[in-house]
PDB file of N, CA and C in Angstrom:
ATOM      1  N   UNK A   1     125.248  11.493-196.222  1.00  0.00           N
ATOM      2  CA  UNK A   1     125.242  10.608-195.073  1.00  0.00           C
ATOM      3  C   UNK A   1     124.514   9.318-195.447  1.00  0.00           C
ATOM      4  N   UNK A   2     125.405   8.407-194.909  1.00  0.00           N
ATOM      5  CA  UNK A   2     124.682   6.798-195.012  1.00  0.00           C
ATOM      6  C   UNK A   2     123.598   6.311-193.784  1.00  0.00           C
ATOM      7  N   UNK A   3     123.118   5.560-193.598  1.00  0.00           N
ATOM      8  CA  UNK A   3     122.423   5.179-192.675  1.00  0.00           C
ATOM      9  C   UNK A   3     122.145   3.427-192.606  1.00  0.00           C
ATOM     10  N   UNK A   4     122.673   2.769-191.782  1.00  0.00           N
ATOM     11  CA  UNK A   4     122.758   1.662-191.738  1.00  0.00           C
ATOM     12  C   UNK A   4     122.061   0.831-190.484  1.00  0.00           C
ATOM     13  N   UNK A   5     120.719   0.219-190.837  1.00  0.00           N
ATOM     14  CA  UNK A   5     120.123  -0.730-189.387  1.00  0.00           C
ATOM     15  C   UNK A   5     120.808  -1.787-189.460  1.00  0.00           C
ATOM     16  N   UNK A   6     121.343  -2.459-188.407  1.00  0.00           N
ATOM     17  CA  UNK A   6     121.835  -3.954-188.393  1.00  0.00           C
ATOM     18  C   UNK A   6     121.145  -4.607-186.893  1.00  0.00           C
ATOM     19  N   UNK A   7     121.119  -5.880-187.159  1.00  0.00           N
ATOM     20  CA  UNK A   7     120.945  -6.386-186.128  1.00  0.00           C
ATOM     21  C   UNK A   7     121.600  -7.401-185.682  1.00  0.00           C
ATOM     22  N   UNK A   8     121.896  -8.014-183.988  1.00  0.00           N
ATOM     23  CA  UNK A   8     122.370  -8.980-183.337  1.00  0.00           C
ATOM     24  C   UNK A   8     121.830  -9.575-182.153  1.00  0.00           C
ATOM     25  N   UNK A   9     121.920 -10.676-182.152  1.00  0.00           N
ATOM     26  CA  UNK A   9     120.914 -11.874-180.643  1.00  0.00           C
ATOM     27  C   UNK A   9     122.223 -11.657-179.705  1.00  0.00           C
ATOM     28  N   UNK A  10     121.721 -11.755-178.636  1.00  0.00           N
ATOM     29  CA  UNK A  10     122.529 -11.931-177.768  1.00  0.00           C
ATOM     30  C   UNK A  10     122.299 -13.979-177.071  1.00  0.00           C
ATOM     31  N   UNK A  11     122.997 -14.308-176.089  1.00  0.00           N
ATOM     32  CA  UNK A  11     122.524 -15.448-175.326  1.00  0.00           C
ATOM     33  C   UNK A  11     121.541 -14.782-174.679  1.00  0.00           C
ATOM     34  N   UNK A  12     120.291 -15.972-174.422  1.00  0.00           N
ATOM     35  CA  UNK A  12     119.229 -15.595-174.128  1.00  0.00           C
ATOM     36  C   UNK A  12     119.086 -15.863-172.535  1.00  0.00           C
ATOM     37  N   UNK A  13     120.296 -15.393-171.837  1.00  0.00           N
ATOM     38  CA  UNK A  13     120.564 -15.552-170.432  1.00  0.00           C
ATOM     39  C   UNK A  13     120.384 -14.146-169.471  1.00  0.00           C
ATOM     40  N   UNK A  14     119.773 -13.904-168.912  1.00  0.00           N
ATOM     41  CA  UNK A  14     119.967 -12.678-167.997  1.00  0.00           C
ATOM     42  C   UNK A  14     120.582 -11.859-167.398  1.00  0.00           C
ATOM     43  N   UNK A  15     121.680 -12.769-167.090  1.00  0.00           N
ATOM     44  CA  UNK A  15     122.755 -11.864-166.361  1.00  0.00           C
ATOM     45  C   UNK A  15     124.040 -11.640-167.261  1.00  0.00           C
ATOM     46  N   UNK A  16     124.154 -12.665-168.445  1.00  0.00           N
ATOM     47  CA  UNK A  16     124.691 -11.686-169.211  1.00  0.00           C
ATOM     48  C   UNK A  16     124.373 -10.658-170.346  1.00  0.00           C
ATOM     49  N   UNK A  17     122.827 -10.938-170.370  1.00  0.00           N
ATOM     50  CA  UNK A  17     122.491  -9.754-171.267  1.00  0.00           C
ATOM     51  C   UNK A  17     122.524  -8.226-170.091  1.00  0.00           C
ATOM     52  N   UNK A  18     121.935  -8.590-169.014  1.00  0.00           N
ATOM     53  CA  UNK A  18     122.919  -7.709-167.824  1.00  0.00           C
ATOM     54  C   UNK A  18     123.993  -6.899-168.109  1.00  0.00           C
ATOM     55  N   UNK A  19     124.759  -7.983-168.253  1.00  0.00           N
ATOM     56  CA  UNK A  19     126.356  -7.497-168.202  1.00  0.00           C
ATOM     57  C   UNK A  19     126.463  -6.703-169.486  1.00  0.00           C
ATOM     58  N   UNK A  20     126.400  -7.231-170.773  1.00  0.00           N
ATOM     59  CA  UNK A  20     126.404  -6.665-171.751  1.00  0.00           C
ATOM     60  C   UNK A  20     125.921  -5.186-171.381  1.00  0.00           C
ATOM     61  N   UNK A  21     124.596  -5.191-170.957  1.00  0.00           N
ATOM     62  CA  UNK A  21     124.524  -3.499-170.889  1.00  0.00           C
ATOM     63  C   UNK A  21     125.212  -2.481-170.371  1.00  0.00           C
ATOM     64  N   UNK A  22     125.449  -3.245-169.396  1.00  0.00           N
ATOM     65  CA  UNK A  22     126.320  -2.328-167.864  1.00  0.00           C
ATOM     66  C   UNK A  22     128.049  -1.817-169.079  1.00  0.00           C
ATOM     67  N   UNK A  23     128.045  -3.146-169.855  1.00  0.00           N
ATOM     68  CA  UNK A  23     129.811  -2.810-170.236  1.00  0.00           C
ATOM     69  C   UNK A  23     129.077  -1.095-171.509  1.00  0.00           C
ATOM     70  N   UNK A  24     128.372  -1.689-171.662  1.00  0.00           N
ATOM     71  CA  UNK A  24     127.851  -0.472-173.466  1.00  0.00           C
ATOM     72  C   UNK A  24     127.287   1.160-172.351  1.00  0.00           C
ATOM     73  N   UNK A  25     127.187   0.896-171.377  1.00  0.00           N
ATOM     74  CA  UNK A  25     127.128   2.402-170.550  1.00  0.00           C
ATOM     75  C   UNK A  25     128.247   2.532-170.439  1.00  0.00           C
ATOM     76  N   UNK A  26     129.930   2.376-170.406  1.00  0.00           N
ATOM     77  CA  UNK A  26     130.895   2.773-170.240  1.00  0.00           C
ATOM     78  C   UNK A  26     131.835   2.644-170.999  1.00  0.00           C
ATOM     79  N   UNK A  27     131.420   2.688-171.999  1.00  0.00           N
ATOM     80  CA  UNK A  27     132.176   2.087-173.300  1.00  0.00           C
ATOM     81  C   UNK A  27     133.541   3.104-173.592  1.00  0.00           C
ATOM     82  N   UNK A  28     134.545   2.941-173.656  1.00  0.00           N
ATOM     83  CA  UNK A  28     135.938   3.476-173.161  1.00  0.00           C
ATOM     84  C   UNK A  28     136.057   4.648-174.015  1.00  0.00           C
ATOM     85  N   UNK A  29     136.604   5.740-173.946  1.00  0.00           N
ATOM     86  CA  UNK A  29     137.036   6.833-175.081  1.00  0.00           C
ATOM     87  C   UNK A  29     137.472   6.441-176.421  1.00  0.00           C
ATOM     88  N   UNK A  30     138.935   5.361-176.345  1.00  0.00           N
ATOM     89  CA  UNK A  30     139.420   4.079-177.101  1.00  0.00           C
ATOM     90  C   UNK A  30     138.978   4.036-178.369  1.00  0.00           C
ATOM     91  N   UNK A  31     137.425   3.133-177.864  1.00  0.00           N
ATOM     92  CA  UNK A  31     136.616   2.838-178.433  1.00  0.00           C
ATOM     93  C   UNK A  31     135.389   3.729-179.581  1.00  0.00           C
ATOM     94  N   UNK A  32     135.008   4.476-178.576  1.00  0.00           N
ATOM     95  CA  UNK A  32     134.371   5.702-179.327  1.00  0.00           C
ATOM     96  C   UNK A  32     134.989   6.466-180.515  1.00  0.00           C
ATOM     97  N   UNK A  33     135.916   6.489-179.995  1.00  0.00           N
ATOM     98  CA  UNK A  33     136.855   7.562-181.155  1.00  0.00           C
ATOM     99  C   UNK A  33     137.161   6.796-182.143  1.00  0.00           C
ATOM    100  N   UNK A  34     137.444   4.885-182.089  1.00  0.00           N
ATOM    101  CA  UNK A  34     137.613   4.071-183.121  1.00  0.00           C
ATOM    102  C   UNK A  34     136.673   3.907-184.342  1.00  0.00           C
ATOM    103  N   UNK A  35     135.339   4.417-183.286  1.00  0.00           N
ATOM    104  CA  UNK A  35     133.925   4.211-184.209  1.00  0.00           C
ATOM    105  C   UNK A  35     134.072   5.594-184.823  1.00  0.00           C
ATOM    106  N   UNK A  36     134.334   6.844-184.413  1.00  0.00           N
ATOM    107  CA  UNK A  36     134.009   7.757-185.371  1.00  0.00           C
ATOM    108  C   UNK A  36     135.133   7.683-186.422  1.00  0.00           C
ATOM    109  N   UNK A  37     136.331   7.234-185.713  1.00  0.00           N
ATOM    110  CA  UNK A  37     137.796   7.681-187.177  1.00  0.00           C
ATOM    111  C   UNK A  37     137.249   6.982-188.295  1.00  0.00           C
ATOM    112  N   UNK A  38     136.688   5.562-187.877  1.00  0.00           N
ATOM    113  CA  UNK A  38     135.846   4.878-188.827  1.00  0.00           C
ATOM    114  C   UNK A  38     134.850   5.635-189.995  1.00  0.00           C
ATOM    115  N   UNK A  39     134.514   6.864-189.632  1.00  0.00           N
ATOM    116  CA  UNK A  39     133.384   7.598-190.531  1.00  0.00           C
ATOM    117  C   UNK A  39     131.978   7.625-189.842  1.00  0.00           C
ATOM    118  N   UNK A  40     131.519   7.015-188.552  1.00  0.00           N
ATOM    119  CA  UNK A  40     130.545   6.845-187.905  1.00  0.00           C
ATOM    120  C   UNK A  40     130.415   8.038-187.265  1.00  0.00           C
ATOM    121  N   UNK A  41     129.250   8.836-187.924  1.00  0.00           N
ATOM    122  CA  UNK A  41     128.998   9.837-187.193  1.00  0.00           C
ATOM    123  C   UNK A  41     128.101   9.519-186.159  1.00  0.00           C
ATOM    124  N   UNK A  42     127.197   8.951-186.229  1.00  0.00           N
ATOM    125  CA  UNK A  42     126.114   8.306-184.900  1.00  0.00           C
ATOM    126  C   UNK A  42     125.789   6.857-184.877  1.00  0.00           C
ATOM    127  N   UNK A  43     125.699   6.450-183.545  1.00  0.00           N
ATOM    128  CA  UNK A  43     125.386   5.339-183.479  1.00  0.00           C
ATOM    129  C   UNK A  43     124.816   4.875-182.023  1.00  0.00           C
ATOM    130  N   UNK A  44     123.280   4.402-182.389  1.00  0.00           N
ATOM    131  CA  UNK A  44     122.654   3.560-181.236  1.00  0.00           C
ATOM    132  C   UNK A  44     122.187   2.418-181.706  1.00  0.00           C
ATOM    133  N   UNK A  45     122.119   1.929-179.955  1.00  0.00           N
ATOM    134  CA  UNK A  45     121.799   0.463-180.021  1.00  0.00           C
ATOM    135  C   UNK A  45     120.776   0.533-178.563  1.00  0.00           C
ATOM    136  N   UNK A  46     118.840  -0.285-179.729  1.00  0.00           N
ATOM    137  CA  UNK A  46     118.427  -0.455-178.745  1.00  0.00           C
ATOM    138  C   UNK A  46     118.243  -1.873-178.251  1.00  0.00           C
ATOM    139  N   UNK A  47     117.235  -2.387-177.517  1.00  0.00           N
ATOM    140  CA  UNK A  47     117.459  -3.967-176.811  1.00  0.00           C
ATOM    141  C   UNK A  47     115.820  -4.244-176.763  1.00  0.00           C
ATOM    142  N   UNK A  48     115.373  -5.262-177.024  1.00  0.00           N
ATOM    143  CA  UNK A  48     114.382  -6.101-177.047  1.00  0.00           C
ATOM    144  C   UNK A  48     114.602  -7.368-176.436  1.00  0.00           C
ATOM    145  N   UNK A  49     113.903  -7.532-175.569  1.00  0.00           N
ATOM    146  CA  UNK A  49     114.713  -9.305-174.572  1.00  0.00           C
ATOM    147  C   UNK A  49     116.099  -9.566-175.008  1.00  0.00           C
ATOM    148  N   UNK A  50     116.652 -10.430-175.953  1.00  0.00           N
ATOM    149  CA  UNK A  50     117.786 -10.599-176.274  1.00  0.00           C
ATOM    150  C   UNK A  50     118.200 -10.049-177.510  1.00  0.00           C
ATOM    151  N   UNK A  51     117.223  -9.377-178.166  1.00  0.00           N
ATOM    152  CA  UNK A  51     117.259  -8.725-179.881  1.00  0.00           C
ATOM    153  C   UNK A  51     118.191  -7.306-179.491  1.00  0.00           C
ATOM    154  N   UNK A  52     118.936  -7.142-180.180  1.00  0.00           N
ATOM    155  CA  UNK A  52     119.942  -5.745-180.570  1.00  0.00           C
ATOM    156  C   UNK A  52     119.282  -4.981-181.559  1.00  0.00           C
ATOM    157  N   UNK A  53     119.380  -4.112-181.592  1.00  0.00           N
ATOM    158  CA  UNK A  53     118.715  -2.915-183.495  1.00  0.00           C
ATOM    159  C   UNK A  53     119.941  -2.096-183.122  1.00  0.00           C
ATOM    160  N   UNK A  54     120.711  -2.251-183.743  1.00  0.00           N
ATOM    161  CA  UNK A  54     121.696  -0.760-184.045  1.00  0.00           C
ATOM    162  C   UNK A  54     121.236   0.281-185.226  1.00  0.00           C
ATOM    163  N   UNK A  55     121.291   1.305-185.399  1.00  0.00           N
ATOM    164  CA  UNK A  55     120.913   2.491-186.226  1.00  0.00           C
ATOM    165  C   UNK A  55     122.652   3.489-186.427  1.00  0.00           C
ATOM    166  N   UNK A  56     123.005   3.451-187.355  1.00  0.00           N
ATOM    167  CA  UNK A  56     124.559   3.805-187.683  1.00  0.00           C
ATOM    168  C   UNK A  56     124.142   4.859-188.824  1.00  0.00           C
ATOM    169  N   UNK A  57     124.617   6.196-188.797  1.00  0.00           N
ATOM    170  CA  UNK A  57     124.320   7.454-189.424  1.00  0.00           C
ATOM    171  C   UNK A  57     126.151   7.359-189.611  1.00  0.00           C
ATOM    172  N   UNK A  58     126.712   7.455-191.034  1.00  0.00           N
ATOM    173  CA  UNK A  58     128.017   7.463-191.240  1.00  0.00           C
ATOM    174  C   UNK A  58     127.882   8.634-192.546  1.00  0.00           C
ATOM    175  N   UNK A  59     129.665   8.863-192.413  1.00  0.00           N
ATOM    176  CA  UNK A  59     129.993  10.079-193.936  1.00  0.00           C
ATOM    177  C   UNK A  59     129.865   8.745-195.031  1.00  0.00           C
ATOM    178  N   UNK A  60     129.846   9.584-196.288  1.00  0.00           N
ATOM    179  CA  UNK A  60     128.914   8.947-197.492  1.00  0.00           C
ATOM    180  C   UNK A  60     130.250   7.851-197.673  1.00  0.00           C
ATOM    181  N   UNK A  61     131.542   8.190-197.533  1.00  0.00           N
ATOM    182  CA  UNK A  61     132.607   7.120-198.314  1.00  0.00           C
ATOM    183  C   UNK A  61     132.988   6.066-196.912  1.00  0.00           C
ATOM    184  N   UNK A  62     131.752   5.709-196.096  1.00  0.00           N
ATOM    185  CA  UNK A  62     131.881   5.134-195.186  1.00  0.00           C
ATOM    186  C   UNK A  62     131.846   3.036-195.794  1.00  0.00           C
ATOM    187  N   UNK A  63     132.317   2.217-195.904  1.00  0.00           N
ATOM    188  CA  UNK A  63     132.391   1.057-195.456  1.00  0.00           C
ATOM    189  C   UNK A  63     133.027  -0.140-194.455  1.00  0.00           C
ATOM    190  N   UNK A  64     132.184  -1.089-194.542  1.00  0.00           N
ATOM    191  CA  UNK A  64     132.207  -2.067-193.669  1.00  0.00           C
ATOM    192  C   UNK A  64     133.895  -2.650-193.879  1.00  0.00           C
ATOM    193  N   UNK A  65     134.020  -2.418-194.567  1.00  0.00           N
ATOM    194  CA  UNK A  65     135.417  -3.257-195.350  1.00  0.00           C
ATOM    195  C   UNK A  65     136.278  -2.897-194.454  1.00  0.00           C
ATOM    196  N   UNK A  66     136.374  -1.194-194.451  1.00  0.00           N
ATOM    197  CA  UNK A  66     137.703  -0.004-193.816  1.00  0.00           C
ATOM    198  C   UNK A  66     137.287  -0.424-192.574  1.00  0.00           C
ATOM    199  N   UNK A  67     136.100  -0.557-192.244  1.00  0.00           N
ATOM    200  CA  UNK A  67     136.258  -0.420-190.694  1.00  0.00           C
ATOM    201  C   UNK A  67     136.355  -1.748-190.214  1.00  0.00           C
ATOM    202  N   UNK A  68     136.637  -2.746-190.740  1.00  0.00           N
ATOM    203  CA  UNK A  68     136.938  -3.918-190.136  1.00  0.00           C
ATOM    204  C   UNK A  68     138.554  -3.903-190.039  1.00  0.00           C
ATOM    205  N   UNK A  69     139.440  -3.113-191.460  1.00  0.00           N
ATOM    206  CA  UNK A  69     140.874  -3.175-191.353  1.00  0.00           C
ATOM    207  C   UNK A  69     141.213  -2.329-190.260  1.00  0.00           C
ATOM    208  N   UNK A  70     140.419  -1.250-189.928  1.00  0.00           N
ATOM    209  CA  UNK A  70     140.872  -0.181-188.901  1.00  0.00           C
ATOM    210  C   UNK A  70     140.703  -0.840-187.642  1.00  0.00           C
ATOM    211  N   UNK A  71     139.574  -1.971-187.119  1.00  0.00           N
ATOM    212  CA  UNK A  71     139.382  -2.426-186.053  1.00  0.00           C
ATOM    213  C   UNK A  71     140.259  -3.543-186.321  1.00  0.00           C
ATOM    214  N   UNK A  72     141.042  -4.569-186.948  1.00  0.00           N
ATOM    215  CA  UNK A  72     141.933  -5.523-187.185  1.00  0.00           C
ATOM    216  C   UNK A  72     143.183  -4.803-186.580  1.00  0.00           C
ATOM    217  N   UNK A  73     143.350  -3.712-187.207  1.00  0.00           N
ATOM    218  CA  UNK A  73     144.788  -2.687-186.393  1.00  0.00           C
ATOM    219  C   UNK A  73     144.589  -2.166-185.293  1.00  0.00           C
ATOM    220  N   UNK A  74     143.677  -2.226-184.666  1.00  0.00           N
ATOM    221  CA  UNK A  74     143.652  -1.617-183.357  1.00  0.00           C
ATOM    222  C   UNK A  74     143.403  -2.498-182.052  1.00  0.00           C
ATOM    223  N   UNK A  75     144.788  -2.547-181.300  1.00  0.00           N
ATOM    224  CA  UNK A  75     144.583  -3.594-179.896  1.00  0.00           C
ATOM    225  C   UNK A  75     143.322  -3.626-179.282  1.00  0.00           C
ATOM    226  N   UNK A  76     143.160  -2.374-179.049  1.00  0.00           N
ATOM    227  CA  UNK A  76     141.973  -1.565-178.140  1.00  0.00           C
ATOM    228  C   UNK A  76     140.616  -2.161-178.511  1.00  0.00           C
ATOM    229  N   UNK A  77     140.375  -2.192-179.726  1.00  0.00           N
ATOM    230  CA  UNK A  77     139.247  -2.561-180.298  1.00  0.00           C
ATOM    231  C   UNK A  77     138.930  -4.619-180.674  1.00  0.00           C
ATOM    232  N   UNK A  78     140.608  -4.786-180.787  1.00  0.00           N
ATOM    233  CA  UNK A  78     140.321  -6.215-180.414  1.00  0.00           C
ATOM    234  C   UNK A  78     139.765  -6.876-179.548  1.00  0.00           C
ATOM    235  N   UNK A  79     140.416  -5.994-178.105  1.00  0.00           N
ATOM    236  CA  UNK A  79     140.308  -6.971-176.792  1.00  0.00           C
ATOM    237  C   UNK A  79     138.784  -6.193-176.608  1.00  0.00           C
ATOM    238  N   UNK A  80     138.095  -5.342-176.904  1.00  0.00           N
ATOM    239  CA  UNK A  80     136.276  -5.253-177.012  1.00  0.00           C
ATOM    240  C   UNK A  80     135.711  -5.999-177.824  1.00  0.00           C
ATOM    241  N   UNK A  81     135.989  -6.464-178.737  1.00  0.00           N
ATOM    242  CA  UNK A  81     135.540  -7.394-179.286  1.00  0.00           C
ATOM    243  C   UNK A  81     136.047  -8.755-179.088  1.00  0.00           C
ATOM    244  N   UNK A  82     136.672  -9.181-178.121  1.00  0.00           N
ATOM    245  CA  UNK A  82     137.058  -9.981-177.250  1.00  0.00           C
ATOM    246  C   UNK A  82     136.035 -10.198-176.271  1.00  0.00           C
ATOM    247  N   UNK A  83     136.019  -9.442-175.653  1.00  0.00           N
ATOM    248  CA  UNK A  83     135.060  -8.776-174.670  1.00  0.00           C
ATOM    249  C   UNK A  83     133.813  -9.099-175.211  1.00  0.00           C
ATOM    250  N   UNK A  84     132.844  -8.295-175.804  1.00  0.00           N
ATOM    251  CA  UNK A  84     131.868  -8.630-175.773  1.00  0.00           C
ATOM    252  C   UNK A  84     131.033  -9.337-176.580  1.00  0.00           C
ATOM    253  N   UNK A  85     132.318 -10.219-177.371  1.00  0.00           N
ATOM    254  CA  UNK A  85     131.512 -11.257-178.394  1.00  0.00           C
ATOM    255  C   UNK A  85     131.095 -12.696-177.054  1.00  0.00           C
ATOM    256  N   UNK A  86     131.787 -12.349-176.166  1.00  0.00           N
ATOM    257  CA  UNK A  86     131.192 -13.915-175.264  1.00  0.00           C
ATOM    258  C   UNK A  86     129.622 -13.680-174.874  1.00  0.00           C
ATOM    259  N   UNK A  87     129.113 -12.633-175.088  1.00  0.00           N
ATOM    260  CA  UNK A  87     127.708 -12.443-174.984  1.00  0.00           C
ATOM    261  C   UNK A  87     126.409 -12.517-175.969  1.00  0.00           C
ATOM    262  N   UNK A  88     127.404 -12.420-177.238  1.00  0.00           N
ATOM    263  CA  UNK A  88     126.760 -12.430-178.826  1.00  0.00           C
ATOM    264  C   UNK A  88     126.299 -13.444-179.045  1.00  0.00           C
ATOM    265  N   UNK A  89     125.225 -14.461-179.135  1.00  0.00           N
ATOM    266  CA  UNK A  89     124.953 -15.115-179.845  1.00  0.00           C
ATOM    267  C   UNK A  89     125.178 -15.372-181.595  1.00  0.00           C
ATOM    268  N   UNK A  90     126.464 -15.969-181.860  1.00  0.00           N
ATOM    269  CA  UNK A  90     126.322 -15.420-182.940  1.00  0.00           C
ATOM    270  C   UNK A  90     126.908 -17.129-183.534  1.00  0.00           C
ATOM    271  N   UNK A  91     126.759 -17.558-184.960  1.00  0.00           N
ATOM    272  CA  UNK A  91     126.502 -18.918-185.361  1.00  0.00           C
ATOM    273  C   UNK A  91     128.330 -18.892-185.369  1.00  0.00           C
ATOM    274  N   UNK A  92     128.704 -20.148-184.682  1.00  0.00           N
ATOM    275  CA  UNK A  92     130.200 -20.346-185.313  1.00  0.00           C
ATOM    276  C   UNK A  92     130.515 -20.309-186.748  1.00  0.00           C
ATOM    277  N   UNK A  93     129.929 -20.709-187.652  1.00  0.00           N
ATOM    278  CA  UNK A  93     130.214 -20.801-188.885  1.00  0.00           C
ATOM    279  C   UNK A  93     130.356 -19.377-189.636  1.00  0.00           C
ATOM    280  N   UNK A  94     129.464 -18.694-188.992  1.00  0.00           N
ATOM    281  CA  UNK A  94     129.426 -16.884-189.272  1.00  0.00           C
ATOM    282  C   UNK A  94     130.524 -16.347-189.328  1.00  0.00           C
ATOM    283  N   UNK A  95     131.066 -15.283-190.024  1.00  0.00           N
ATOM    284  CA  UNK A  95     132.369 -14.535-190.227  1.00  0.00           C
ATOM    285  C   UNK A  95     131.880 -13.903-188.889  1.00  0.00           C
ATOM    286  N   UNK A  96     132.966 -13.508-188.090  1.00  0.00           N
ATOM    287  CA  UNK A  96     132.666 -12.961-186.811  1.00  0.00           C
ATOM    288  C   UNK A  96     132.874 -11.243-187.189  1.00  0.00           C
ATOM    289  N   UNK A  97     133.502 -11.074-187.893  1.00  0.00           N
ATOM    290  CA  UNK A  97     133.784  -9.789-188.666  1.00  0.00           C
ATOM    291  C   UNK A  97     132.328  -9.235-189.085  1.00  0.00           C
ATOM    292  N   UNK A  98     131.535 -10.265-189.406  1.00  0.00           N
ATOM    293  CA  UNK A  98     129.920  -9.356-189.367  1.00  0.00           C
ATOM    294  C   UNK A  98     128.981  -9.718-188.928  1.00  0.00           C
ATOM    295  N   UNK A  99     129.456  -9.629-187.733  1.00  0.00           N
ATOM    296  CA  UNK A  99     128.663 -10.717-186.252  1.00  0.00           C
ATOM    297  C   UNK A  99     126.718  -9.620-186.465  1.00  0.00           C
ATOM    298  N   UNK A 100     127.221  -8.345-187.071  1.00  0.00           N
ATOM    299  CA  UNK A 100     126.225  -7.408-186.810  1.00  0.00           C
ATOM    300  C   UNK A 100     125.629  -7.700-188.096  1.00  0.00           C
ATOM    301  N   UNK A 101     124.264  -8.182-188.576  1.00  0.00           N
ATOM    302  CA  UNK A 101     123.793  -7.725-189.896  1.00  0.00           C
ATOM    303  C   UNK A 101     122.706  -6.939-190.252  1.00  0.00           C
ATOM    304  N   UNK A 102     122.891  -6.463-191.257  1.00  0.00           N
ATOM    305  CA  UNK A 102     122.508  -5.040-192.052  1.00  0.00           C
ATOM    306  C   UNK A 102     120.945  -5.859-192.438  1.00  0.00           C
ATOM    307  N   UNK A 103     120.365  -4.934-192.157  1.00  0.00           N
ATOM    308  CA  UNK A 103     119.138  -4.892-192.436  1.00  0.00           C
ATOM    309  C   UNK A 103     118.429  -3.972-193.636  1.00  0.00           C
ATOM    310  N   UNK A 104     117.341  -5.087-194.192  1.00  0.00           N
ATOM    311  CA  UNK A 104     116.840  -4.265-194.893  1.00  0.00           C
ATOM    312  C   UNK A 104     115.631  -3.713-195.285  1.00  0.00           C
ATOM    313  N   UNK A 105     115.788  -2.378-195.368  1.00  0.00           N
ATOM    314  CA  UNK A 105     114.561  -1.727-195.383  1.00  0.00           C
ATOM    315  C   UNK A 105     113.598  -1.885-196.455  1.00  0.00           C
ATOM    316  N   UNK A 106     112.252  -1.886-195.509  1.00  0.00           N
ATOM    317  CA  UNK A 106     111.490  -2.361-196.440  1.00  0.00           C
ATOM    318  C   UNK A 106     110.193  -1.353-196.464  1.00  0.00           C
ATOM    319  N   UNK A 107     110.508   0.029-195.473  1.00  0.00           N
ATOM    320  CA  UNK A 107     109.248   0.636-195.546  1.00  0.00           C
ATOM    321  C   UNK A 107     110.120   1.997-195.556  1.00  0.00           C
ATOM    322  N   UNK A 108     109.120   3.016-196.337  1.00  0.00           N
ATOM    323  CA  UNK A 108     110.037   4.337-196.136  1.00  0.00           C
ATOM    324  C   UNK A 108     108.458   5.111-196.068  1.00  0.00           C
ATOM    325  N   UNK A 109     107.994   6.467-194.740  1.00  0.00           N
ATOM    326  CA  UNK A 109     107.174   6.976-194.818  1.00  0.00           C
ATOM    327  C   UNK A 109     107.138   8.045-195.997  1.00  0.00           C
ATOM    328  N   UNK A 110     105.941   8.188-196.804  1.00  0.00           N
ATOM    329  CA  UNK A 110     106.381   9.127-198.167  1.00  0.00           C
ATOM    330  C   UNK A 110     106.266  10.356-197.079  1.00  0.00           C
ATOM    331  N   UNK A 111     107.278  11.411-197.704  1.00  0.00           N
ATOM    332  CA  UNK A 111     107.028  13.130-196.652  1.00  0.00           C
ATOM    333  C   UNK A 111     105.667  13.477-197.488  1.00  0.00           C
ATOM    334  N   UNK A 112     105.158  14.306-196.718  1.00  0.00           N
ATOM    335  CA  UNK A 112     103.712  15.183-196.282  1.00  0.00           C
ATOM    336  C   UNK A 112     103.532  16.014-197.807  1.00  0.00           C
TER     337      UNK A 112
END
């Protein structure tokens, strides 16, 4: 298993960081099942004022690459990312394809 932190800003507006939440509590079957065919075995996202932390637990032959062609082929997953990039703060010049970025770790607790 892989394990991947990324992070994303949202607009630093209220009612649509609001909205944003309200849509990620109902996030469609569609969708879910797009993220696991992807290889995503888990995935959360927490919120800090406008800061995102996602935490992504995937199978080992999991990449970013496949799951951008698998979300490129899928309507369903377009019009959500339709959807909720109007809330993303994210730089125009940025590939929107990795609106999310990977973080890197810089501390690991040694085990006991």
């Amino acid at each position: 298993m892989k394990r991947y932190c990324l992070a994303l800003d949202l607009h630093p507006d209220p009612s649509l960081m609001e909205e944003y939440v309200r849509l990620h509590k109902s996030v469609q079957p569609v969708i879910q099942k797009s993220i696991r065919d992807a290889g995503v075995i888990d995935m959360q996202i927490f919120m800090l004022g406008n800061h995102l932390f996602m935490i992504m637990d995937t199978v080992d032959d999991f990449t970013f690459e496949k799951k951008a062609a698998m979300d490129a082929a899928n309507p369903a997953v377009q019009e959500w990312e339709r959807l909720v990039s109007q809330f993303q703060n994210v730089d125009p010049e940025h590939d929107p394809s990795g609106k999310w970025r990977v973080m890197e770790q810089i501390f690991q607790l040694d085990p006991a």
